[in-house]
C-alpha atoms as a PDB file:
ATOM      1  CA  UNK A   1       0.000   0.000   0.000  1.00  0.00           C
ATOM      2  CA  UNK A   2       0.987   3.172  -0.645  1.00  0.00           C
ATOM      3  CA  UNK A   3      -0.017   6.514   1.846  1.00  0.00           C
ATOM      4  CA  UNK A   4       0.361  10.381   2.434  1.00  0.00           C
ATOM      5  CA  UNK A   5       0.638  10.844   5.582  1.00  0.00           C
ATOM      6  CA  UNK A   6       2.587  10.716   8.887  1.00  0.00           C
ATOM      7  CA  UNK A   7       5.350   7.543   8.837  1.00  0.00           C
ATOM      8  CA  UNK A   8       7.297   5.479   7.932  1.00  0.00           C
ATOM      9  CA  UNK A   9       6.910   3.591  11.082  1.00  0.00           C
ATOM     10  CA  UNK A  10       3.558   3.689  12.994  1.00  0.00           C
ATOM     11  CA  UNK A  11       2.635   6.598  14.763  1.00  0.00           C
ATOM     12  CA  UNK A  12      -0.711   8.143  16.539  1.00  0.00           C
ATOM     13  CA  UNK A  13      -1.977  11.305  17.684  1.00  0.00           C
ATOM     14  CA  UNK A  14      -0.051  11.479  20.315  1.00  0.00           C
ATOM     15  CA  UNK A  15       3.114  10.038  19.211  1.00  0.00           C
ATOM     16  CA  UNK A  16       3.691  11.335  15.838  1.00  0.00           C
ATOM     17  CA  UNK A  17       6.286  14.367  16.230  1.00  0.00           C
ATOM     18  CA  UNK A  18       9.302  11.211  14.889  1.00  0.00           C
ATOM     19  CA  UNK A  19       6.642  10.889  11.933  1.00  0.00           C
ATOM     20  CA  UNK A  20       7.500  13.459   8.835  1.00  0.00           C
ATOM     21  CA  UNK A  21       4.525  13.778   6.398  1.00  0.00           C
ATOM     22  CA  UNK A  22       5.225  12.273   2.943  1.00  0.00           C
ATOM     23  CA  UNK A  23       4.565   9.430   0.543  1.00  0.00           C
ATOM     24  CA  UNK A  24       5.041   6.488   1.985  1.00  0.00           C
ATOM     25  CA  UNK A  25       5.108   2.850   0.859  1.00  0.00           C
ATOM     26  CA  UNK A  26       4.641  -0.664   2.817  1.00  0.00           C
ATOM     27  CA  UNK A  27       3.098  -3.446   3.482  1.00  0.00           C
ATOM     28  CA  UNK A  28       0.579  -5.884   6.004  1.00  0.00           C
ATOM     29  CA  UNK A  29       3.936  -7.788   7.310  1.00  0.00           C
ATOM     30  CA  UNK A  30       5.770  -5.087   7.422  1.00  0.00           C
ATOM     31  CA  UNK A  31       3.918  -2.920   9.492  1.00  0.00           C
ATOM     32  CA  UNK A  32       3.601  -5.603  12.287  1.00  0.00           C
ATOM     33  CA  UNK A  33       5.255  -4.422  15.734  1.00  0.00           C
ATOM     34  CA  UNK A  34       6.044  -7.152  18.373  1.00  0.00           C
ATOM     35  CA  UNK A  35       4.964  -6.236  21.723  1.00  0.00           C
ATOM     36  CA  UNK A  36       5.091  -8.797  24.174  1.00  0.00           C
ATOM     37  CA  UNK A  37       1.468  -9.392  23.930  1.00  0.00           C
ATOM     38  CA  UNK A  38      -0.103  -9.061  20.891  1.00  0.00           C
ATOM     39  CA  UNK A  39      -2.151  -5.416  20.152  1.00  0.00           C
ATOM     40  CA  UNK A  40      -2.863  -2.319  18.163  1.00  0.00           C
ATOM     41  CA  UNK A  41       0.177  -1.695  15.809  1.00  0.00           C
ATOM     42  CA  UNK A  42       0.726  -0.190  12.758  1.00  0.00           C
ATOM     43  CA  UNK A  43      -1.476   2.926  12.757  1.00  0.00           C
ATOM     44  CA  UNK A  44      -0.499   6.341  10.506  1.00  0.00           C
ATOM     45  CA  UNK A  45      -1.907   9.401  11.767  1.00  0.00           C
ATOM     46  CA  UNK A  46      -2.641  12.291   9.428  1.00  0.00           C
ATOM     47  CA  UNK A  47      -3.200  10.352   6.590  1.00  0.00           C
ATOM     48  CA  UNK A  48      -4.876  12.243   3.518  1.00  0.00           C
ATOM     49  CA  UNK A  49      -4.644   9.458   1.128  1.00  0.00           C
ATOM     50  CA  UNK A  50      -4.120   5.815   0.719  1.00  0.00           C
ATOM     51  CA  UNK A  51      -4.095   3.409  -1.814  1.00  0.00           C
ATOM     52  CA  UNK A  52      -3.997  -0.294  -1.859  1.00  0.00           C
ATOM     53  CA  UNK A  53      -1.720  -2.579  -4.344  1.00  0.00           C
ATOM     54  CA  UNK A  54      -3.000   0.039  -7.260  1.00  0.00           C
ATOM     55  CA  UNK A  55      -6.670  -0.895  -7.139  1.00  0.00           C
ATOM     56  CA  UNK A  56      -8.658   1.253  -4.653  1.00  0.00           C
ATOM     57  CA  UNK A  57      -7.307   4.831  -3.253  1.00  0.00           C
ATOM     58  CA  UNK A  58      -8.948   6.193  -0.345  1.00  0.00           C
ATOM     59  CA  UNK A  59      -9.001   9.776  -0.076  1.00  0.00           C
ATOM     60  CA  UNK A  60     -11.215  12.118   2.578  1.00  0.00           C
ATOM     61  CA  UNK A  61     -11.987  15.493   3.010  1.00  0.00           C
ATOM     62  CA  UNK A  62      -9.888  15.898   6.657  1.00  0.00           C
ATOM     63  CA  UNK A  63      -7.243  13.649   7.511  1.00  0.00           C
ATOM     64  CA  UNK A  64      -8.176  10.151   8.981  1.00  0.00           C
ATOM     65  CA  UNK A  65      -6.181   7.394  10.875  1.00  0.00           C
ATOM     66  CA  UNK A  66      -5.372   3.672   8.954  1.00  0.00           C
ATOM     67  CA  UNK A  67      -3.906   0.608   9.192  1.00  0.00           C
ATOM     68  CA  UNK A  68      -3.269  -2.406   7.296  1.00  0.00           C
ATOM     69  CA  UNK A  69      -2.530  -5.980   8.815  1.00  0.00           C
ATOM     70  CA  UNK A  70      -2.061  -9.445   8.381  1.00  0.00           C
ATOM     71  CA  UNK A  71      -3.946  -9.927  11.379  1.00  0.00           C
ATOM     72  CA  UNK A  72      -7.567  -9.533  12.489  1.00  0.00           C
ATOM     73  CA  UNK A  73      -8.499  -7.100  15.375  1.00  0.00           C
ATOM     74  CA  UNK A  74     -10.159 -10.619  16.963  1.00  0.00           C
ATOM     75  CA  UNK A  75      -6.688 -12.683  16.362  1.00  0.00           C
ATOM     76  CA  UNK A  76      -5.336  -9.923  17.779  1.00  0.00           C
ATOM     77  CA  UNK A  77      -7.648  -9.685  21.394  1.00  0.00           C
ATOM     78  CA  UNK A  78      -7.648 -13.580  21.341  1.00  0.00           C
ATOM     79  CA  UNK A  79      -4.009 -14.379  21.696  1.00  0.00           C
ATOM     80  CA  UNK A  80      -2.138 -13.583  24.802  1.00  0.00           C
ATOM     81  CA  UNK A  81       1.394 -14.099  23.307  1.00  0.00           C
ATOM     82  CA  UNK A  82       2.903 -13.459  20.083  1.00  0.00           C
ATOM     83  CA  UNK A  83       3.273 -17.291  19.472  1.00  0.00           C
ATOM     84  CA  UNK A  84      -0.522 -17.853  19.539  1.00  0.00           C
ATOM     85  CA  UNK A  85      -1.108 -15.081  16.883  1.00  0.00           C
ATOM     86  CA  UNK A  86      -2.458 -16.362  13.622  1.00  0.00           C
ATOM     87  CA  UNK A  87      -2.564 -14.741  10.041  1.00  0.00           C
ATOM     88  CA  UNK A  88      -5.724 -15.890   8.440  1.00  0.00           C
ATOM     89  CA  UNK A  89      -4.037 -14.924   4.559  1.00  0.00           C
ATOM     90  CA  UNK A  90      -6.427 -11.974   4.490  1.00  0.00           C
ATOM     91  CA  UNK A  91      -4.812  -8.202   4.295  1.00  0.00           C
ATOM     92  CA  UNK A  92      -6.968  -6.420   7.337  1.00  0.00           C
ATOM     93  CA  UNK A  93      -7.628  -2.536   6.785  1.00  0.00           C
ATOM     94  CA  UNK A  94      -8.803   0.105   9.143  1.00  0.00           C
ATOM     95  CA  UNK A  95      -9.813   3.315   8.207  1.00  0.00           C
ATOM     96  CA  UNK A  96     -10.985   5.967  10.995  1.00  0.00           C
ATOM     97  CA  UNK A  97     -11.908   9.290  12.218  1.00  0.00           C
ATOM     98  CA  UNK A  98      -9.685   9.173  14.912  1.00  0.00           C
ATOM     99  CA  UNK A  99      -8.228   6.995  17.456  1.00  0.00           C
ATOM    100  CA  UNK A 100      -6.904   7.635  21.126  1.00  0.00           C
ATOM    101  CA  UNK A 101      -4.017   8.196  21.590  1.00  0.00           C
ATOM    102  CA  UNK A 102      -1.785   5.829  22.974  1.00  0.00           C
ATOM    103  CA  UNK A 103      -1.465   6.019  26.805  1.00  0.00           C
ATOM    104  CA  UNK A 104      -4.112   3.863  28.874  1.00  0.00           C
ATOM    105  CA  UNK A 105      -3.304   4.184  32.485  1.00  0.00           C
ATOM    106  CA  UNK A 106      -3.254   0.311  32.576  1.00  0.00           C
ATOM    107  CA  UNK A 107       1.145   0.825  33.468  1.00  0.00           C
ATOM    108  CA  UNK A 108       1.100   4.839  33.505  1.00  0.00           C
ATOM    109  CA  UNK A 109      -0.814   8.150  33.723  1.00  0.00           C
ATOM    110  CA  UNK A 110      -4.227   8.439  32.188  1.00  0.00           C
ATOM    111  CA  UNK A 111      -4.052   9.431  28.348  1.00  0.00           C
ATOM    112  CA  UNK A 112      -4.408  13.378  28.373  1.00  0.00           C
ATOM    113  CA  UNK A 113      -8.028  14.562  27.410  1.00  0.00           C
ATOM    114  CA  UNK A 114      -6.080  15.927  24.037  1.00  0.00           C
ATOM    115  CA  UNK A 115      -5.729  12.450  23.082  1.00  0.00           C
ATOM    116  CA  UNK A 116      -8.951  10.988  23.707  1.00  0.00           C
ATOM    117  CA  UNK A 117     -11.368  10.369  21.258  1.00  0.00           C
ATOM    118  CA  UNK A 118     -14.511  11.602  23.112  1.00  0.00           C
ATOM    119  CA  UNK A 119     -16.826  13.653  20.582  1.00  0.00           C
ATOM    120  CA  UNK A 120     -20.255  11.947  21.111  1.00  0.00           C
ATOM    121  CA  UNK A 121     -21.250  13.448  17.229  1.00  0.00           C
ATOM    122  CA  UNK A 122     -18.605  12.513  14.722  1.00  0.00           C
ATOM    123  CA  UNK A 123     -19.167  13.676  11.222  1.00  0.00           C
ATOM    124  CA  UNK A 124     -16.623  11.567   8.971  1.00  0.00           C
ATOM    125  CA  UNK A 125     -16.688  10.188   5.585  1.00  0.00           C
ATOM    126  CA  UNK A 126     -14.158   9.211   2.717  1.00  0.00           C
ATOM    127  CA  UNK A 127     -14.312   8.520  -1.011  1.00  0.00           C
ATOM    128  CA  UNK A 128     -13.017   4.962  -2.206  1.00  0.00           C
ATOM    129  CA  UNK A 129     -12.376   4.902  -6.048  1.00  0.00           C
ATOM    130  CA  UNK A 130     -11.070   2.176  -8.019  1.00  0.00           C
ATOM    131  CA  UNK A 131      -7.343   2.908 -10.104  1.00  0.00           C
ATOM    132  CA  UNK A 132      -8.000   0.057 -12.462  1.00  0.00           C
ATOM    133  CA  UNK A 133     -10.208  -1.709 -14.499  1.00  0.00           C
END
């Protein structure tokens, strides 16, 4: 996939400043990050366009927050170690508003209200388009 937007590596809105805006190339294996237990990895905050393996581009009117994975978000809650993670040969995309930020005052302080995504009325859409026939 190909994206403009905050990277190369993942970032979120509240750990982005290492993240220059560009063009930016990957792909699903290469945007996994091994924690110690499996989780949320690979997000690109600020993103204003993405396309996928030339066939769809996604493009909105505001920036929005993606990710793309060999891994399901339920493969992803369901195993407790990286071991027990299983790729189901699906590529897994996410495309959102927003998402919090990365703090969770599960091992440190509570996420700063900056960070949180808290709007009860979100207004949000995006265009997909297909690049070839």
């Amino acid at each position: 996939f190909r994206y403009f937007g905050h990277g190369p590596m993942e970032n979120y809105c509240d750990l982005h400043a290492h993240a220059p805006v560009g063009f930016y190339e990957s792909c699903a294996e290469q945007e996994y990050v091994h924690y110690v237990r499996p989780q949320e990895h690979g997000n690109h905050y600020g993103v204003r366009e993405l396309s996928l393996a030339d066939k769809l581009q996604f493009t909105s009117g505001q920036d929005f927050e993606c990710k793309v994975s060999t891994y399901s978000t339920r493969n992803l809650t369901a195993a407790e170690h990286t071991d027990e993670l299983v790729a189901d040969g699906k590529t897994h995309l996410r495309i959102d508003y927003k998402v919090s930020g990365v703090g969770s005052n599960s091992c440190g302080p509570e996420l700063e209200e900056e960070y949180r995504l808290a709007e009860k009325e979100i207004k949000f859409g995006f265009t997909i388009k297909p690049l070839s026939e």
